[in-house]
PDB file of N, CA and C in Angstrom:
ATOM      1  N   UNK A   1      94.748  39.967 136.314  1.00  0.00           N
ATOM      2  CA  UNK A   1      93.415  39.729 135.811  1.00  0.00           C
ATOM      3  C   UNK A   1      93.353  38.332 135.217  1.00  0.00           C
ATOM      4  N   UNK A   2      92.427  37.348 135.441  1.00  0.00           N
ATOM      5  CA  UNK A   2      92.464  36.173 135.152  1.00  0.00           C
ATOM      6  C   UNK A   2      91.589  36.194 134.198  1.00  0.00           C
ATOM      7  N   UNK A   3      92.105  35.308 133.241  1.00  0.00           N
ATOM      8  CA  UNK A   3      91.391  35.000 131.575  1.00  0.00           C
ATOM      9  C   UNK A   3      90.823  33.339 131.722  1.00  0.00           C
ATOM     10  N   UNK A   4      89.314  33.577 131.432  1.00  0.00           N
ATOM     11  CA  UNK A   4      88.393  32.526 130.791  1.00  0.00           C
ATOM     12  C   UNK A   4      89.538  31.797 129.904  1.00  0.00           C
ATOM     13  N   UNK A   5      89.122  30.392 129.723  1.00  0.00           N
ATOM     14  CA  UNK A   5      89.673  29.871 128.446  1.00  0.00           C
ATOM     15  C   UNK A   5      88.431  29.715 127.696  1.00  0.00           C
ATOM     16  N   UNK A   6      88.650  29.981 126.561  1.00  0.00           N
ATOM     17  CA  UNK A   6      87.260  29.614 125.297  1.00  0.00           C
ATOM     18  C   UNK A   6      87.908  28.067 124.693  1.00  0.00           C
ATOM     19  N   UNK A   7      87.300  27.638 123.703  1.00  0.00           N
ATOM     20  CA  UNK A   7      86.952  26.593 123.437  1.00  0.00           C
ATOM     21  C   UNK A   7      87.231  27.183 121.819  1.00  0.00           C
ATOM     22  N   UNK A   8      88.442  26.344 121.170  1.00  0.00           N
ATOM     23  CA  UNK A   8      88.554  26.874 119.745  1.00  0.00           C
ATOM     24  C   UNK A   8      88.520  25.651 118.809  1.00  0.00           C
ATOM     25  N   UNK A   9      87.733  26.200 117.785  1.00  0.00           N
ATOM     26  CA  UNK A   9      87.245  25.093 116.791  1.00  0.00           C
ATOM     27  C   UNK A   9      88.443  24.824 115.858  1.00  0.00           C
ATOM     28  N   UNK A  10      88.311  23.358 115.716  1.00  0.00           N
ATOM     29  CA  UNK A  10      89.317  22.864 114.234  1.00  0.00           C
ATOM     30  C   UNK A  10      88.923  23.287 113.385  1.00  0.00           C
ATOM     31  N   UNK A  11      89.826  24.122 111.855  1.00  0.00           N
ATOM     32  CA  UNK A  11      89.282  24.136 111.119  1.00  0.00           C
ATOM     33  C   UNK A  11      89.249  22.313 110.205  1.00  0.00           C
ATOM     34  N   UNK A  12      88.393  22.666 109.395  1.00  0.00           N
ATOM     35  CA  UNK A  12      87.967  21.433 108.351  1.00  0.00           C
ATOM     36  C   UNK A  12      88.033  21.417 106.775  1.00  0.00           C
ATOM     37  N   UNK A  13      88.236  20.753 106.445  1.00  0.00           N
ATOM     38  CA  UNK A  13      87.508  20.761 104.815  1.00  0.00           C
ATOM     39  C   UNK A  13      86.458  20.877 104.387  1.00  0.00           C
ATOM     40  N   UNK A  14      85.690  20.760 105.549  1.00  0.00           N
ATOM     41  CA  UNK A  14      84.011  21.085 105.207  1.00  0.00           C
ATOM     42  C   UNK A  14      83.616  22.817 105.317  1.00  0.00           C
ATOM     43  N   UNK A  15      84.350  23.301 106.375  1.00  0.00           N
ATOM     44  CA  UNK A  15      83.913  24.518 106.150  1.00  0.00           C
ATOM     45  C   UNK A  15      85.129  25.779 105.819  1.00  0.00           C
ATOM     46  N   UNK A  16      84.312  26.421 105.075  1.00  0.00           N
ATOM     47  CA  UNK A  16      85.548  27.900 104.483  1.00  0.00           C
ATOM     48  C   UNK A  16      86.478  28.339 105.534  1.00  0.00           C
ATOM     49  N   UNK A  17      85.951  28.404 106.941  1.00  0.00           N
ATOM     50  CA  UNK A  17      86.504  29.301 107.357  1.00  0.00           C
ATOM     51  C   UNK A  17      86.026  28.964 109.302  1.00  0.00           C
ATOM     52  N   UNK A  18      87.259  29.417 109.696  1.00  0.00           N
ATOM     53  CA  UNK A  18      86.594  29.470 111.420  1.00  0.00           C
ATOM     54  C   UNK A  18      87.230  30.327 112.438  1.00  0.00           C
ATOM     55  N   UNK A  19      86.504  30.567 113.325  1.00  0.00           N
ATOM     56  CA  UNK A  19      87.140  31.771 114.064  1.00  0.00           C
ATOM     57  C   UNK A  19      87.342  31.106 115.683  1.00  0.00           C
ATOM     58  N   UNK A  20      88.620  31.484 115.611  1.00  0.00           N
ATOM     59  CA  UNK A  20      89.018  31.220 117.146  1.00  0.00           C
ATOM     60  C   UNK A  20      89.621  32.028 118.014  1.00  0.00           C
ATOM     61  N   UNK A  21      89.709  32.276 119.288  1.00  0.00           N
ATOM     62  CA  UNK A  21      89.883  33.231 119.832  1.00  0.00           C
ATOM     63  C   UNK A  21      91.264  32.522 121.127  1.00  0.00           C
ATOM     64  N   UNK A  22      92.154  32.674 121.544  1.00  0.00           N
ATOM     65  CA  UNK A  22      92.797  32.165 122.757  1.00  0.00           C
ATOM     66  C   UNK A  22      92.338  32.172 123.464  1.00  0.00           C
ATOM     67  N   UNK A  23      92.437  33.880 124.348  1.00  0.00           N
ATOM     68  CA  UNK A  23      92.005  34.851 125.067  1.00  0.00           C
ATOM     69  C   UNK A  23      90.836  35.939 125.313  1.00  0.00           C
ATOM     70  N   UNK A  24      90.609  36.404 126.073  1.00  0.00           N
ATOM     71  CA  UNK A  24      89.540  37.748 125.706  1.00  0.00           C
ATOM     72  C   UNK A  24      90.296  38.948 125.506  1.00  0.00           C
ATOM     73  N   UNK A  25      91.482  38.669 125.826  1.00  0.00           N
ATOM     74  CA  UNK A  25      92.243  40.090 125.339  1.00  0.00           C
ATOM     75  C   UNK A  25      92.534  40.023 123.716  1.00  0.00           C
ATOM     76  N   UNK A  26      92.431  38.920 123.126  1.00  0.00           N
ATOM     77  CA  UNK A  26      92.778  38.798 121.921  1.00  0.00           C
ATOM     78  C   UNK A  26      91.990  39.762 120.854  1.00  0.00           C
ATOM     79  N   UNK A  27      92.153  39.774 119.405  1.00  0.00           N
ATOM     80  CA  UNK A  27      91.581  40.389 118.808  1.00  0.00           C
ATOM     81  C   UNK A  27      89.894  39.048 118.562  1.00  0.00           C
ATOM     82  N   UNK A  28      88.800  39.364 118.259  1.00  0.00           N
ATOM     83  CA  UNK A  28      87.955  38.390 117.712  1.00  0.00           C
ATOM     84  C   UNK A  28      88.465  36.879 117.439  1.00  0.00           C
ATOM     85  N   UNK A  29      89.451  37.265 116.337  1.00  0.00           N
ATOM     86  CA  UNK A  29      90.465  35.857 115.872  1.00  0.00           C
ATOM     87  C   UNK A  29      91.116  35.716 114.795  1.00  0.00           C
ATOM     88  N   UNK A  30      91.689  34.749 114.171  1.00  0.00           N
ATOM     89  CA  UNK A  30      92.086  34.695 112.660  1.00  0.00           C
ATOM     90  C   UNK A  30      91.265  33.870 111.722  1.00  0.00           C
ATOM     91  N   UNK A  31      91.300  34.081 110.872  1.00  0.00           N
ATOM     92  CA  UNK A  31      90.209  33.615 109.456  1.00  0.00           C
ATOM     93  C   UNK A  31      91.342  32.314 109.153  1.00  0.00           C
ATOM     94  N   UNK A  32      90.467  31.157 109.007  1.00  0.00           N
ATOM     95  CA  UNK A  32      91.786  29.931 108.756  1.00  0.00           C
ATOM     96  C   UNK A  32      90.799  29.519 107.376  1.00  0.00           C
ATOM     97  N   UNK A  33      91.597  30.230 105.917  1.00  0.00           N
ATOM     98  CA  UNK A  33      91.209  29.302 104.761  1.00  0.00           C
ATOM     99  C   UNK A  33      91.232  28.085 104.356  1.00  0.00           C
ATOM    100  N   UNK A  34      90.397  27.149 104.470  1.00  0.00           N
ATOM    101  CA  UNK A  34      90.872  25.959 103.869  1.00  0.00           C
ATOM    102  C   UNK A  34      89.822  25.877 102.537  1.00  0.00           C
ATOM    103  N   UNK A  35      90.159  26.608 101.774  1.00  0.00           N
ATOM    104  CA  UNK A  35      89.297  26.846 100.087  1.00  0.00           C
ATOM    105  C   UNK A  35      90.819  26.344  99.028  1.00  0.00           C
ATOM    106  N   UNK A  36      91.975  26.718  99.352  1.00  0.00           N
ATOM    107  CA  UNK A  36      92.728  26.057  98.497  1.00  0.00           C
ATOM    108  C   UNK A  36      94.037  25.657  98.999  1.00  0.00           C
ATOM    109  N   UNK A  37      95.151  24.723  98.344  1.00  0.00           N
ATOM    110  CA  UNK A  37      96.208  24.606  98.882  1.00  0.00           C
ATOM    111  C   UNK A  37      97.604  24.715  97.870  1.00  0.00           C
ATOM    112  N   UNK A  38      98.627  24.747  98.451  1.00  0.00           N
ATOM    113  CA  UNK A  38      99.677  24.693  96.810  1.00  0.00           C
ATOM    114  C   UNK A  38     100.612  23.463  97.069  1.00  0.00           C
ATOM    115  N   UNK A  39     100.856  22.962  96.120  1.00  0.00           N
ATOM    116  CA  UNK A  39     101.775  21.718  95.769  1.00  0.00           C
ATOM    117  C   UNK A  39     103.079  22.738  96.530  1.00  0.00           C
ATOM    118  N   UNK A  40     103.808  22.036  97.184  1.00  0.00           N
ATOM    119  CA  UNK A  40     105.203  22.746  97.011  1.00  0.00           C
ATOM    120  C   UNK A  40     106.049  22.453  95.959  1.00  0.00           C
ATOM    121  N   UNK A  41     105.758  20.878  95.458  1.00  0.00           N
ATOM    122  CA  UNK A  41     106.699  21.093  94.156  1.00  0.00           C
ATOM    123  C   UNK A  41     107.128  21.508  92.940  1.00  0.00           C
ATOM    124  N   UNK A  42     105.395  21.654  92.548  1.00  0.00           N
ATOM    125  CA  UNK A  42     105.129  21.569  91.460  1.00  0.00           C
ATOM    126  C   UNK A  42     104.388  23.395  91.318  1.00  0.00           C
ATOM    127  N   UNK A  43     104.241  23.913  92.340  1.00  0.00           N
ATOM    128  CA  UNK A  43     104.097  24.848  92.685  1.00  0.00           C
ATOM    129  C   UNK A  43     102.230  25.263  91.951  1.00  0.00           C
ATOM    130  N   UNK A  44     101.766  24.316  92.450  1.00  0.00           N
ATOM    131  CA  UNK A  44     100.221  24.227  91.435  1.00  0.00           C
ATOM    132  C   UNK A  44      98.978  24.534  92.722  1.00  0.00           C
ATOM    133  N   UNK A  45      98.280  25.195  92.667  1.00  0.00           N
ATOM    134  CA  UNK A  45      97.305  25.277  93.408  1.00  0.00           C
ATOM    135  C   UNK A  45      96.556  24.064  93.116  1.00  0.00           C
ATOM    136  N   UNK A  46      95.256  23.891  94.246  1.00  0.00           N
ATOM    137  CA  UNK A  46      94.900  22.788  93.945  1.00  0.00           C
ATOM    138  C   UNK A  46      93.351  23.357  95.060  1.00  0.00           C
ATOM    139  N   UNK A  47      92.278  22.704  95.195  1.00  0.00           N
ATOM    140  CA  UNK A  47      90.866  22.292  96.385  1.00  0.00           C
ATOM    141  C   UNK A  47      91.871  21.752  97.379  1.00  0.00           C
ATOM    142  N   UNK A  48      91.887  22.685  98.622  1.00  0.00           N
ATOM    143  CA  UNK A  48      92.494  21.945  99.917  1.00  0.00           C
ATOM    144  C   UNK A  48      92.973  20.323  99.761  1.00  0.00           C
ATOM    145  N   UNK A  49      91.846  19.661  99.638  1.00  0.00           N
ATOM    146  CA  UNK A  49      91.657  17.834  99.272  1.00  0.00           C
ATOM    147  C   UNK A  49      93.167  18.157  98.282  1.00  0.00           C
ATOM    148  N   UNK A  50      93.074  18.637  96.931  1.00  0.00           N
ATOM    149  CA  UNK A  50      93.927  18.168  96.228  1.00  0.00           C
ATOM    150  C   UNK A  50      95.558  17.902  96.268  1.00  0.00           C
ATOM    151  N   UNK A  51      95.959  18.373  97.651  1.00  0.00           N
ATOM    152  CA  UNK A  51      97.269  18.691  98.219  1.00  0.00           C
ATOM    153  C   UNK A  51      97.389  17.348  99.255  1.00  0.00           C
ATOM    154  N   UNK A  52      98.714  16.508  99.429  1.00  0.00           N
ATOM    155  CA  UNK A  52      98.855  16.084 100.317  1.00  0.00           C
ATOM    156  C   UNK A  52     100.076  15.907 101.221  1.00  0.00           C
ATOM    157  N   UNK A  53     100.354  15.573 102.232  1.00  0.00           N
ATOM    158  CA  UNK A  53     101.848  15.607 102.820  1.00  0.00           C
ATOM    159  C   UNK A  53     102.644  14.494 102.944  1.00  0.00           C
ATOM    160  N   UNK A  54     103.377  14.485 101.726  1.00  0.00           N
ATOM    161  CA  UNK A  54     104.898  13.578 101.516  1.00  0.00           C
ATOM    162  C   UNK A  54     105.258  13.654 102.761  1.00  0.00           C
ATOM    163  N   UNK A  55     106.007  12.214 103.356  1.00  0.00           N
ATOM    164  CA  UNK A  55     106.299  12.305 104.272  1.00  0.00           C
ATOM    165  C   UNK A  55     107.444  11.208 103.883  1.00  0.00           C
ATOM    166  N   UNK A  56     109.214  11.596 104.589  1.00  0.00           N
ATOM    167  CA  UNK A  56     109.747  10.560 104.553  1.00  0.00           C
ATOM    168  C   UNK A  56     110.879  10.597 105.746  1.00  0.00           C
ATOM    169  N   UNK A  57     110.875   9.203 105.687  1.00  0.00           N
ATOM    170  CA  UNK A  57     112.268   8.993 107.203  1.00  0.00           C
ATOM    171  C   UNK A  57     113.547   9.242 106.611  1.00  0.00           C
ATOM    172  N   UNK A  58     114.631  10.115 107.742  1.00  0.00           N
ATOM    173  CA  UNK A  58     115.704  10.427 107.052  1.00  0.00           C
ATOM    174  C   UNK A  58     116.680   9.466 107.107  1.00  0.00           C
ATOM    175  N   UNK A  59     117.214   9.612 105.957  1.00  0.00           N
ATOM    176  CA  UNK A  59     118.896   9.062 106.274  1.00  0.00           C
ATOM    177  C   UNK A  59     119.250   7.994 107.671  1.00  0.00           C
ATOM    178  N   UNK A  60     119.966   7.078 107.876  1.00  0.00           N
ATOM    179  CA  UNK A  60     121.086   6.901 108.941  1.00  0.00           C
ATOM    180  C   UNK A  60     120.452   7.302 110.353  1.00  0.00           C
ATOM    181  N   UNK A  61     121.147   7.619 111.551  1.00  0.00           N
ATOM    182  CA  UNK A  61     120.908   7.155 112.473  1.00  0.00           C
ATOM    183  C   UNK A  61     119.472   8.159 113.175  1.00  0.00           C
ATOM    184  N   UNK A  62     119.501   9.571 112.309  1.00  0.00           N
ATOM    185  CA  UNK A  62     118.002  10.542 112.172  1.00  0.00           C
ATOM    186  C   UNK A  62     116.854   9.267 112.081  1.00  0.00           C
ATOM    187  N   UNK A  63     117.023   9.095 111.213  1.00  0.00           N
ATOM    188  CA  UNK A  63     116.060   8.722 110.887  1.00  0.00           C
ATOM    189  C   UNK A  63     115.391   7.205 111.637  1.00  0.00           C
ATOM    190  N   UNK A  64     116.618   6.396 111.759  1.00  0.00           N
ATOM    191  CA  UNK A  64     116.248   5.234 113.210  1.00  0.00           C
ATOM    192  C   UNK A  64     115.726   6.210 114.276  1.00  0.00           C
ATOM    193  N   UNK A  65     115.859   7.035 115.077  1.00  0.00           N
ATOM    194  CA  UNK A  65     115.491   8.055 116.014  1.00  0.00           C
ATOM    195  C   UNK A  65     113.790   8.830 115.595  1.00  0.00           C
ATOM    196  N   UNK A  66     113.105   8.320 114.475  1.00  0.00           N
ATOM    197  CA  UNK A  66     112.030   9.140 114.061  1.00  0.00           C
ATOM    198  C   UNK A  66     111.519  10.173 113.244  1.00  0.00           C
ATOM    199  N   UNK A  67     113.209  10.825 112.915  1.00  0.00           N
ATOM    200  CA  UNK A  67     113.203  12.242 112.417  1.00  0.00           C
ATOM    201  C   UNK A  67     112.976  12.158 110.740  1.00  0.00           C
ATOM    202  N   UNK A  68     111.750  12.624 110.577  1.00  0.00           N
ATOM    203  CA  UNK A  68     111.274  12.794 109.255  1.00  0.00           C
ATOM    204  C   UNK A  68     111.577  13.885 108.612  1.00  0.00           C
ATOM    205  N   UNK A  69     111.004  14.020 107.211  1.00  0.00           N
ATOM    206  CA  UNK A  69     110.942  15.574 106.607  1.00  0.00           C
ATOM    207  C   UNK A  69     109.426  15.398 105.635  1.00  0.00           C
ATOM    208  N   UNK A  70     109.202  16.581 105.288  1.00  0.00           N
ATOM    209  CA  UNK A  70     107.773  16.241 104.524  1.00  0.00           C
ATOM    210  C   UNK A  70     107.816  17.284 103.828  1.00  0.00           C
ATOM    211  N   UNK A  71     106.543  17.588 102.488  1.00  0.00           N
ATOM    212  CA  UNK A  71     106.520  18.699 101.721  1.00  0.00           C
ATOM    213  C   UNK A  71     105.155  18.159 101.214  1.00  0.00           C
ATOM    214  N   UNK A  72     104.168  19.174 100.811  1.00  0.00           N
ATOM    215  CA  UNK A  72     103.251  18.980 100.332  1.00  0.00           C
ATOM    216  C   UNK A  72     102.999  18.715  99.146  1.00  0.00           C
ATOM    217  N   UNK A  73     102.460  17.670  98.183  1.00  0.00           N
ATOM    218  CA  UNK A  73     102.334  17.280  96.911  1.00  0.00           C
ATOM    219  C   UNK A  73     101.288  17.162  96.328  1.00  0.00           C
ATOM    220  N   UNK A  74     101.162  17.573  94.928  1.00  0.00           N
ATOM    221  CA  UNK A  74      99.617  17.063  94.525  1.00  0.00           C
ATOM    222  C   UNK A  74      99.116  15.430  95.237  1.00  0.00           C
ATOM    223  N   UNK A  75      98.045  15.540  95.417  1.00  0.00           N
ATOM    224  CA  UNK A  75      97.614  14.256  95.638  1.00  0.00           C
ATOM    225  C   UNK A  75      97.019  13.273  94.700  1.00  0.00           C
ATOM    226  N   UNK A  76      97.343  13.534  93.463  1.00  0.00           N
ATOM    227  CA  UNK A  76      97.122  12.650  92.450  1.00  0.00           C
ATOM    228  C   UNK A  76      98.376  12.695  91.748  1.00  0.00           C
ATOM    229  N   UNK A  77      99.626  12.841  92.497  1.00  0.00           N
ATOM    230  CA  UNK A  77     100.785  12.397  91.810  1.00  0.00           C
ATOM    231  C   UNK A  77     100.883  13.158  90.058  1.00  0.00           C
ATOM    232  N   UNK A  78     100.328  14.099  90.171  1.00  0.00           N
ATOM    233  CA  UNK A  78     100.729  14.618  88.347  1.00  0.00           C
ATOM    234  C   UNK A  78     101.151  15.740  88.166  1.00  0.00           C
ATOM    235  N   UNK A  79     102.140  16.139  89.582  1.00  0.00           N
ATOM    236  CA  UNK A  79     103.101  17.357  89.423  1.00  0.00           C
ATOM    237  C   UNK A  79     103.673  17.201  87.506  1.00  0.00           C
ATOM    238  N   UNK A  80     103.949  16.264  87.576  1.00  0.00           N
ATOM    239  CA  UNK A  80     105.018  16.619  85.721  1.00  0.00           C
ATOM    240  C   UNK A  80     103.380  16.978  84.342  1.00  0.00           C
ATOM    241  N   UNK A  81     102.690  16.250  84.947  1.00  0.00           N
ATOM    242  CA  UNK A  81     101.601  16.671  83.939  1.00  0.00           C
ATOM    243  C   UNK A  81     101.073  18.077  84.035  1.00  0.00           C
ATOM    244  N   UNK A  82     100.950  18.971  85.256  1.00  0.00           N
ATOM    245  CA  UNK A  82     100.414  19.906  85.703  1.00  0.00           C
ATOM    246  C   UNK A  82     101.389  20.934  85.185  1.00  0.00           C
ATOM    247  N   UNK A  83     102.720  20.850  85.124  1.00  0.00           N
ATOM    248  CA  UNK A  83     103.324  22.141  84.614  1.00  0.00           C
ATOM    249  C   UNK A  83     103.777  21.811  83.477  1.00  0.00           C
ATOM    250  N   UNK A  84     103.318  21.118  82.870  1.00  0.00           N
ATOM    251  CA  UNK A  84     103.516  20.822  80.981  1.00  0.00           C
ATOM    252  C   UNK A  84     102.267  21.230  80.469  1.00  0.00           C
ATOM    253  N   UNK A  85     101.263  21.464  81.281  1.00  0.00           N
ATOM    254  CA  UNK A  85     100.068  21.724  80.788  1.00  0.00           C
ATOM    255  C   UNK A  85      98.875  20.734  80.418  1.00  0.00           C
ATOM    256  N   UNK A  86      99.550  19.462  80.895  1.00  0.00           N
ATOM    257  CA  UNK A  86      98.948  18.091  80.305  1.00  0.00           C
ATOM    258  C   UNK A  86      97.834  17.526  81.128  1.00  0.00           C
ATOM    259  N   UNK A  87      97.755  18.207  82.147  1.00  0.00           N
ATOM    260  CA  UNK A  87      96.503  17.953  82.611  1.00  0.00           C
ATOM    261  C   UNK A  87      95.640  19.198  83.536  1.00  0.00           C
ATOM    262  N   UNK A  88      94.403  19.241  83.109  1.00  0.00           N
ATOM    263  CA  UNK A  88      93.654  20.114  83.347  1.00  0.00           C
ATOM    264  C   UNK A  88      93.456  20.767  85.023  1.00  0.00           C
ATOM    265  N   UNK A  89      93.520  21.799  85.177  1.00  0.00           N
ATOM    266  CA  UNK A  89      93.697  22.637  86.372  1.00  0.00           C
ATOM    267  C   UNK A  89      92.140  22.738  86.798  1.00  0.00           C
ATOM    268  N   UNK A  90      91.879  22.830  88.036  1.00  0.00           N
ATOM    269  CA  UNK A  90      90.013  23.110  88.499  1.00  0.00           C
ATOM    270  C   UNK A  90      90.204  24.907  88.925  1.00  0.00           C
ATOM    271  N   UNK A  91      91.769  25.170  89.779  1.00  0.00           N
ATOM    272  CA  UNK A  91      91.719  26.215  89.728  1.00  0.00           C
ATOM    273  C   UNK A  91      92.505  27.231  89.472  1.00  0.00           C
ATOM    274  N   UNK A  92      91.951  28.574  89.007  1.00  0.00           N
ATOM    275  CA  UNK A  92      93.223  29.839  88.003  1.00  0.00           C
ATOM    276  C   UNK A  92      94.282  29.822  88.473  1.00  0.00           C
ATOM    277  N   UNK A  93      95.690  29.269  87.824  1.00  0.00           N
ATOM    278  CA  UNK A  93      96.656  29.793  88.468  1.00  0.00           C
ATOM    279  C   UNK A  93      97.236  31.171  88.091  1.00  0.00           C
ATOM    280  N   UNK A  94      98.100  31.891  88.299  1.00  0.00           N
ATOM    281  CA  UNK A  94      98.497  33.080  88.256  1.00  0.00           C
ATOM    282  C   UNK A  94     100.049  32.584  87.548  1.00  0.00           C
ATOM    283  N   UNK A  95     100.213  31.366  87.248  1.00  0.00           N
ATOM    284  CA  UNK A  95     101.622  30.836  87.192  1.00  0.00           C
ATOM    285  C   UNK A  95     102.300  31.965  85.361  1.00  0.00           C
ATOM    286  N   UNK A  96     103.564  32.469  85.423  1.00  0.00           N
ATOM    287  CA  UNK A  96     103.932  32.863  84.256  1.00  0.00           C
ATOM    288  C   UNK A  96     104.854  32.629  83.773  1.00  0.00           C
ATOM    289  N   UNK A  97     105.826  31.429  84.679  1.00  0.00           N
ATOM    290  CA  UNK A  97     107.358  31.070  83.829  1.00  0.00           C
ATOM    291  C   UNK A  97     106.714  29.922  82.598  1.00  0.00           C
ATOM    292  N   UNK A  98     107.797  30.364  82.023  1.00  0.00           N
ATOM    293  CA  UNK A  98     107.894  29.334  80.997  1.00  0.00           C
ATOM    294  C   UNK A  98     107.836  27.745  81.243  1.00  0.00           C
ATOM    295  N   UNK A  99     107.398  26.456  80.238  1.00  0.00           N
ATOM    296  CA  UNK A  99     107.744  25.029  80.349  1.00  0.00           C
ATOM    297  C   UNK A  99     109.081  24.498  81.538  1.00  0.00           C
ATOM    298  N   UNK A 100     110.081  24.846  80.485  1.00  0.00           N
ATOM    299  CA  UNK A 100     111.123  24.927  80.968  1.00  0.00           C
ATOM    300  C   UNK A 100     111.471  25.136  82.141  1.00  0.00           C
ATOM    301  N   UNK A 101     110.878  26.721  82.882  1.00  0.00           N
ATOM    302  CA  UNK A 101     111.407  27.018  84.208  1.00  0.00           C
ATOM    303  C   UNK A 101     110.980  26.249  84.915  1.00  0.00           C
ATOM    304  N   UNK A 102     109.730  25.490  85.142  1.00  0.00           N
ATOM    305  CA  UNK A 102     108.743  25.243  85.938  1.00  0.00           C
ATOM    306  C   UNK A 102     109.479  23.707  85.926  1.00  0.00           C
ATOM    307  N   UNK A 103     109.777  22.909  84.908  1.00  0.00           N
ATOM    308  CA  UNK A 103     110.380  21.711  84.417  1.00  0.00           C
ATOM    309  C   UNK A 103     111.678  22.056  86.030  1.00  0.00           C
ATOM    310  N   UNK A 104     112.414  22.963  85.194  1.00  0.00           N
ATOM    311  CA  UNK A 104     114.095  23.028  86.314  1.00  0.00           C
ATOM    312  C   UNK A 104     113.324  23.512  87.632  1.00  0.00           C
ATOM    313  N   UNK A 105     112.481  24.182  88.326  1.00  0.00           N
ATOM    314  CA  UNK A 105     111.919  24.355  89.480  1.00  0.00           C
ATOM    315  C   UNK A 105     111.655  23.613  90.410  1.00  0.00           C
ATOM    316  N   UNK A 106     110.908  22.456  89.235  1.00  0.00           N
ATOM    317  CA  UNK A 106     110.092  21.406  89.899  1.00  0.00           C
ATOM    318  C   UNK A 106     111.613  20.194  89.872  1.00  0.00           C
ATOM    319  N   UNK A 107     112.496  20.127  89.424  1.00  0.00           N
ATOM    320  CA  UNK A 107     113.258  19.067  89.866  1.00  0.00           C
ATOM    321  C   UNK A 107     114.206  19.503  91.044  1.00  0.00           C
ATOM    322  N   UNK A 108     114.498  21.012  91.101  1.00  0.00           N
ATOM    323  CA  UNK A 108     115.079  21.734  92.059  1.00  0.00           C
ATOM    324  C   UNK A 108     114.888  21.277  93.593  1.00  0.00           C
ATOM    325  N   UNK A 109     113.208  21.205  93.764  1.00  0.00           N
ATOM    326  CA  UNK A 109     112.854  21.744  94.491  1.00  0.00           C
ATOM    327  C   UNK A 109     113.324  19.649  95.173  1.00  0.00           C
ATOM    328  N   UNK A 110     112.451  18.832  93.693  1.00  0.00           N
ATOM    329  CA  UNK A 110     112.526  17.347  93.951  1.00  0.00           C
ATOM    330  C   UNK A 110     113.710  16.988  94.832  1.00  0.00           C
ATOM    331  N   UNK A 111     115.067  17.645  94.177  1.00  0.00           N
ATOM    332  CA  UNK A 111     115.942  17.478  94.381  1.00  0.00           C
ATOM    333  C   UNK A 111     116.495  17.662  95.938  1.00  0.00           C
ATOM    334  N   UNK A 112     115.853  18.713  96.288  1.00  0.00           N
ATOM    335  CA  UNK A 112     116.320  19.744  97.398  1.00  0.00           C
ATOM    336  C   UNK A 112     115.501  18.500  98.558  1.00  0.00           C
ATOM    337  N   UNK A 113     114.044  18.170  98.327  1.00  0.00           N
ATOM    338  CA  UNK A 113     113.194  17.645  99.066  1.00  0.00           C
ATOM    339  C   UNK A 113     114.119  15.820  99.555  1.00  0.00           C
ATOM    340  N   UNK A 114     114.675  15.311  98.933  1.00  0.00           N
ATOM    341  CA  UNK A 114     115.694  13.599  98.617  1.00  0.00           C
ATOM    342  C   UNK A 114     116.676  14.716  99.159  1.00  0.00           C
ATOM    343  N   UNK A 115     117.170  15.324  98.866  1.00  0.00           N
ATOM    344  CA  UNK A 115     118.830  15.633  99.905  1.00  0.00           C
ATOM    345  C   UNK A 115     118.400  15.916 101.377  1.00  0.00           C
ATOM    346  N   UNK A 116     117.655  16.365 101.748  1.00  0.00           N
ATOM    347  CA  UNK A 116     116.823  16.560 103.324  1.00  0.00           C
ATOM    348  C   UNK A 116     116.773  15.339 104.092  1.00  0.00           C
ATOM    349  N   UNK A 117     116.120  14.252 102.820  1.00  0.00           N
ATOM    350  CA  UNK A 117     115.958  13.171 103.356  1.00  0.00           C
ATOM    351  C   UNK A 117     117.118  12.386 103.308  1.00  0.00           C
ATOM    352  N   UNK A 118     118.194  12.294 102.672  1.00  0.00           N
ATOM    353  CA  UNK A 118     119.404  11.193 102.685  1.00  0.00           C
ATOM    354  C   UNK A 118     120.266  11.981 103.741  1.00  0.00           C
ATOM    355  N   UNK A 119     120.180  12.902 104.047  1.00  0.00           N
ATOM    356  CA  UNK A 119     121.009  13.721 104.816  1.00  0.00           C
ATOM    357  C   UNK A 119     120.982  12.940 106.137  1.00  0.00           C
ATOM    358  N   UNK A 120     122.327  12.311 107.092  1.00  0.00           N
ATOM    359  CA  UNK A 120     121.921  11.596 108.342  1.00  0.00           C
ATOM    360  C   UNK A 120     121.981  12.483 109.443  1.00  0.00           C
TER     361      UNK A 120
END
């Protein structure tokens, strides 16, 4: 049985939500949120916009060859202000560790994100 191709929309920042389909055997489609996003480092929600993707070339001869790594970051650079509490959130987080944890989390993660990248 031969399948139509449909025509599937990008989602955007402009709109909540969009439905795309592959196939006709498929279900309707999947719901693609773009209402919020999370820092990976800093582990902070943020407005889609407020998230962006770190991007860096690796190490040695990876990285002459193209091979990057990336992680998503606030886009106003104030991961250390955001989990000290020092600067104001737009949206609820659910977050419940302590200063501290969030402090060792967020360098963990810093940490983990620079060894990916020096790695050749």
């Amino acid at each position: 049985m031969a399948h139509s191709a449909r025509s599937t929309p990008i989602p955007s920042p402009s709109t909540a939500r969009r439905w795309a389909s592959a196939s006709p055997c498929e279900p309707l489609g999947s719901r693609v949120s773009t209402a919020g996003a999370l820092g990976n480092l800093c582990h902070t929600g943020h407005p889609a916009e407020g998230v962006s993707l770190l991007v860096a070339s690796r190490a040695g001869a990876a990285g002459k060859n193209g091979n990057t790594v990336g992680t998503y970051i606030c886009s106003d650079l104030a991961c250390s202000l955001y989990i000290r509490g020092l600067r104001r959130l737009t949206l609820p987080q659910g977050e419940t560790l302590s200063v501290e944890a969030r402090v060792a989390r967020l360098e963990q993660r810093l940490g983990a994100f620079l060894g990916k990248a020096l790695t050749s």
